[in-house]
Protein backbone atom coordinates (compact mmCIF):
# COMPACT_ATOMS: atom_id res chain seq x y z
CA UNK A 1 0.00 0.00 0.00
CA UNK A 2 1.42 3.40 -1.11
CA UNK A 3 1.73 5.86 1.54
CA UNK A 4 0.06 9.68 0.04
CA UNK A 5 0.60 12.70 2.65
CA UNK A 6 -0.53 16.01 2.17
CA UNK A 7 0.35 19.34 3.48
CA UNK A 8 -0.44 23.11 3.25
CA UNK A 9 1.66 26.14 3.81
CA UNK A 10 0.59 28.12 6.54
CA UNK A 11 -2.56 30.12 5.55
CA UNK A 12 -3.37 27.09 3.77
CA UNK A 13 -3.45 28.68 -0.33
CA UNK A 14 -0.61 26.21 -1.21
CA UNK A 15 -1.06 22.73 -0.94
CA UNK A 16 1.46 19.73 -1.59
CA UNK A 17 0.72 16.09 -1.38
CA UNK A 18 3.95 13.62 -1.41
CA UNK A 19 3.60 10.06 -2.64
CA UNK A 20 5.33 7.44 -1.31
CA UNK A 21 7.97 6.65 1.47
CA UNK A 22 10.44 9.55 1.98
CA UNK A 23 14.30 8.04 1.02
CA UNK A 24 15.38 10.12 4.31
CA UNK A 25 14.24 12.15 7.17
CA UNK A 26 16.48 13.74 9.59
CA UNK A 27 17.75 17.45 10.59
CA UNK A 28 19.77 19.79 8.46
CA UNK A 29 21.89 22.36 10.60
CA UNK A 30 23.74 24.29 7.94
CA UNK A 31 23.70 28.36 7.94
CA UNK A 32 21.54 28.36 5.18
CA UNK A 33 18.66 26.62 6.27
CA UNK A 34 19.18 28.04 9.95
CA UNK A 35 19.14 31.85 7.98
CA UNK A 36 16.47 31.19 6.01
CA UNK A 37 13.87 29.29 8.73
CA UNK A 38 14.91 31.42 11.82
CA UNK A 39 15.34 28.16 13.74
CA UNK A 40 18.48 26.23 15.11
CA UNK A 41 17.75 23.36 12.67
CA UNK A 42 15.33 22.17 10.33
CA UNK A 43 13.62 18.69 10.12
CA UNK A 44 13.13 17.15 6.89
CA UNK A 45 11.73 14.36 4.78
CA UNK A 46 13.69 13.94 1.67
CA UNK A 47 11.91 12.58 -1.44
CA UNK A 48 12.74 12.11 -5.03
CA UNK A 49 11.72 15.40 -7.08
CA UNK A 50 8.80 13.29 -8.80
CA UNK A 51 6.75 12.36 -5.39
CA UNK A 52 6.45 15.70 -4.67
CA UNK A 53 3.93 17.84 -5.93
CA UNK A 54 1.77 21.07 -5.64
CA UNK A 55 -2.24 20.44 -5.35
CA UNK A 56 -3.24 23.88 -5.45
CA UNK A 57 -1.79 27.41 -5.37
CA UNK A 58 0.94 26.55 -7.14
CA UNK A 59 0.38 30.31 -8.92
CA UNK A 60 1.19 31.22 -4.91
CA UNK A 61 4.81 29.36 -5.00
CA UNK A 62 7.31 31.92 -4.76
CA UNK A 63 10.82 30.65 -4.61
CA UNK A 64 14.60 31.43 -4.02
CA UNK A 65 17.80 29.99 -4.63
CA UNK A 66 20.97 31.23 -3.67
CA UNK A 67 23.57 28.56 -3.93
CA UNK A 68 22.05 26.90 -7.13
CA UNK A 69 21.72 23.60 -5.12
CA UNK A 70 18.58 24.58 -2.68
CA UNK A 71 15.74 25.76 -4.30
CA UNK A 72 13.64 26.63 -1.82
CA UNK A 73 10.05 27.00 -2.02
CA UNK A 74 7.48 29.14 -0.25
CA UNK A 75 3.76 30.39 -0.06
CA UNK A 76 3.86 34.43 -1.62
CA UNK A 77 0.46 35.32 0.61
CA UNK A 78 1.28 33.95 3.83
CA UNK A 79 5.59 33.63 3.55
CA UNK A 80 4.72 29.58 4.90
CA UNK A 81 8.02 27.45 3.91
CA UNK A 82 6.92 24.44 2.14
CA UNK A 83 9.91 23.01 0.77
CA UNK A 84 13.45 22.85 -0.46
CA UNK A 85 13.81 21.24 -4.42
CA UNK A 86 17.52 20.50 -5.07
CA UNK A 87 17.66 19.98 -9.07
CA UNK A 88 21.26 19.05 -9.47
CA UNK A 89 20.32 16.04 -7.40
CA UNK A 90 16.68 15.02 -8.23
CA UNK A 91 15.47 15.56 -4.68
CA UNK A 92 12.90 17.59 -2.77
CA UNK A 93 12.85 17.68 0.95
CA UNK A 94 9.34 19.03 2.38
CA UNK A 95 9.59 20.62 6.10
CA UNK A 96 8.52 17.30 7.99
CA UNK A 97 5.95 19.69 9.98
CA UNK A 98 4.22 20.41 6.55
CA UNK A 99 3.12 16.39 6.32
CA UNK A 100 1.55 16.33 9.34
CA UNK A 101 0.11 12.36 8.32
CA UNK A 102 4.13 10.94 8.42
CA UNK A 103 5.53 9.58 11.21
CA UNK A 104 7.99 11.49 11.53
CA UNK A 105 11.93 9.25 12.35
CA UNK A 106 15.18 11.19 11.56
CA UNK A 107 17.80 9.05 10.69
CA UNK A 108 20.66 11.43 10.43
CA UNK A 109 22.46 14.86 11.40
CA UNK A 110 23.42 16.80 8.14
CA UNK A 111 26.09 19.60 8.30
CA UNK A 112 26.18 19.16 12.25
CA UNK A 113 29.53 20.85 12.12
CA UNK A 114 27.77 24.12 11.91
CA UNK A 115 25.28 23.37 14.65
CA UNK A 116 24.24 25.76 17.11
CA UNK A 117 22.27 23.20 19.42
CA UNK A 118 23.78 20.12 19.79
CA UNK A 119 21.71 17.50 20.02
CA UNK A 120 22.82 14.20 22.09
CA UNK A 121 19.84 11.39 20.30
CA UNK A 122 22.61 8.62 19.17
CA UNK A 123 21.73 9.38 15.60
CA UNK A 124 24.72 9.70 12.58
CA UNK A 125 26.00 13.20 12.83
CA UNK A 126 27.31 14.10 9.30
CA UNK A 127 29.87 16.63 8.89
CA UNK A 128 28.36 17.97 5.50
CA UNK A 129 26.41 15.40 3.40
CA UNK A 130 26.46 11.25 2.59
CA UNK A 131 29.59 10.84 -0.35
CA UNK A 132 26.85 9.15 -2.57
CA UNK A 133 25.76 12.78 -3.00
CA UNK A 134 28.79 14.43 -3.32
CA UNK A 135 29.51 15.04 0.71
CA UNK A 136 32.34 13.84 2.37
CA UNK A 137 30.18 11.35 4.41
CA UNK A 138 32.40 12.20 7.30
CA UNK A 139 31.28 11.50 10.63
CA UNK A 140 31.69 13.74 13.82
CA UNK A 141 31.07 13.33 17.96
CA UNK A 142 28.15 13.79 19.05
């Protein structure tokens, strides 16, 4: 049985539904997502690009990407964060508070170098990203 979860930005004009079981959940802590959410981390699900996709509003969608890899995705009437496409890779990752139907279970620490609240859970911390995406894969302390 497929899993389907859907979501809505925060004033609810942009919807998304994603199809299928996320590849990856887990926190990012880099600068960029810190800058851009206003929070110490972010939580994600990671999908491939083609699960993802806008129900309605999608006129609403505003975006930005400033490092070419994160294209990150957002709700022009209310400013809601929806999502983070990363085209050179084939990969969305939806904030995992936008799905509210998954069961949310991080697997992983990305960038945790940079993190401003360390976080002692026993999960991988990753020093950038996995190799098989062109990270080091590099593990540090918790």
């Amino acid at each position: 049985m497929s899993q389907s979860h859907r979501g809505q930005c925060f004033c609810g004009a942009v919807e998304i539904a994603a199809e299928g079981a996320p590849l990856e959940m887990g926190f990012c802590h880099c600068s960029d997502c810190r800058s851009y959410t206003g929070a110490p981390l972010v939580a994600f699900a990671l999908f491939k690009a083609e699960q993802v996709r806008v129900t309605r509003g999608e006129e609403l969608l505003g975006g930005f990407n400033k490092t070419g890899m994160s294209h990150r995705r957002f709700c022009t009437q209310c400013g809601g964060h929806l999502m983070t496409g990363h085209p050179t890779l084939g990969f969305t990752d939806v904030y995992a508070d936008k799905l509210p139907t998954l069961a949310f279970k991080p697997s992983v620490h990305l960038n945790y170098v940079e993190a401003v609240l360390r976080i002692k859970d026993g999960l991988p911390k990753l020093k950038d990203f996995p190799a098989h995406v062109g990270g080091s894969g590099e593990l540090v302390a918790e």
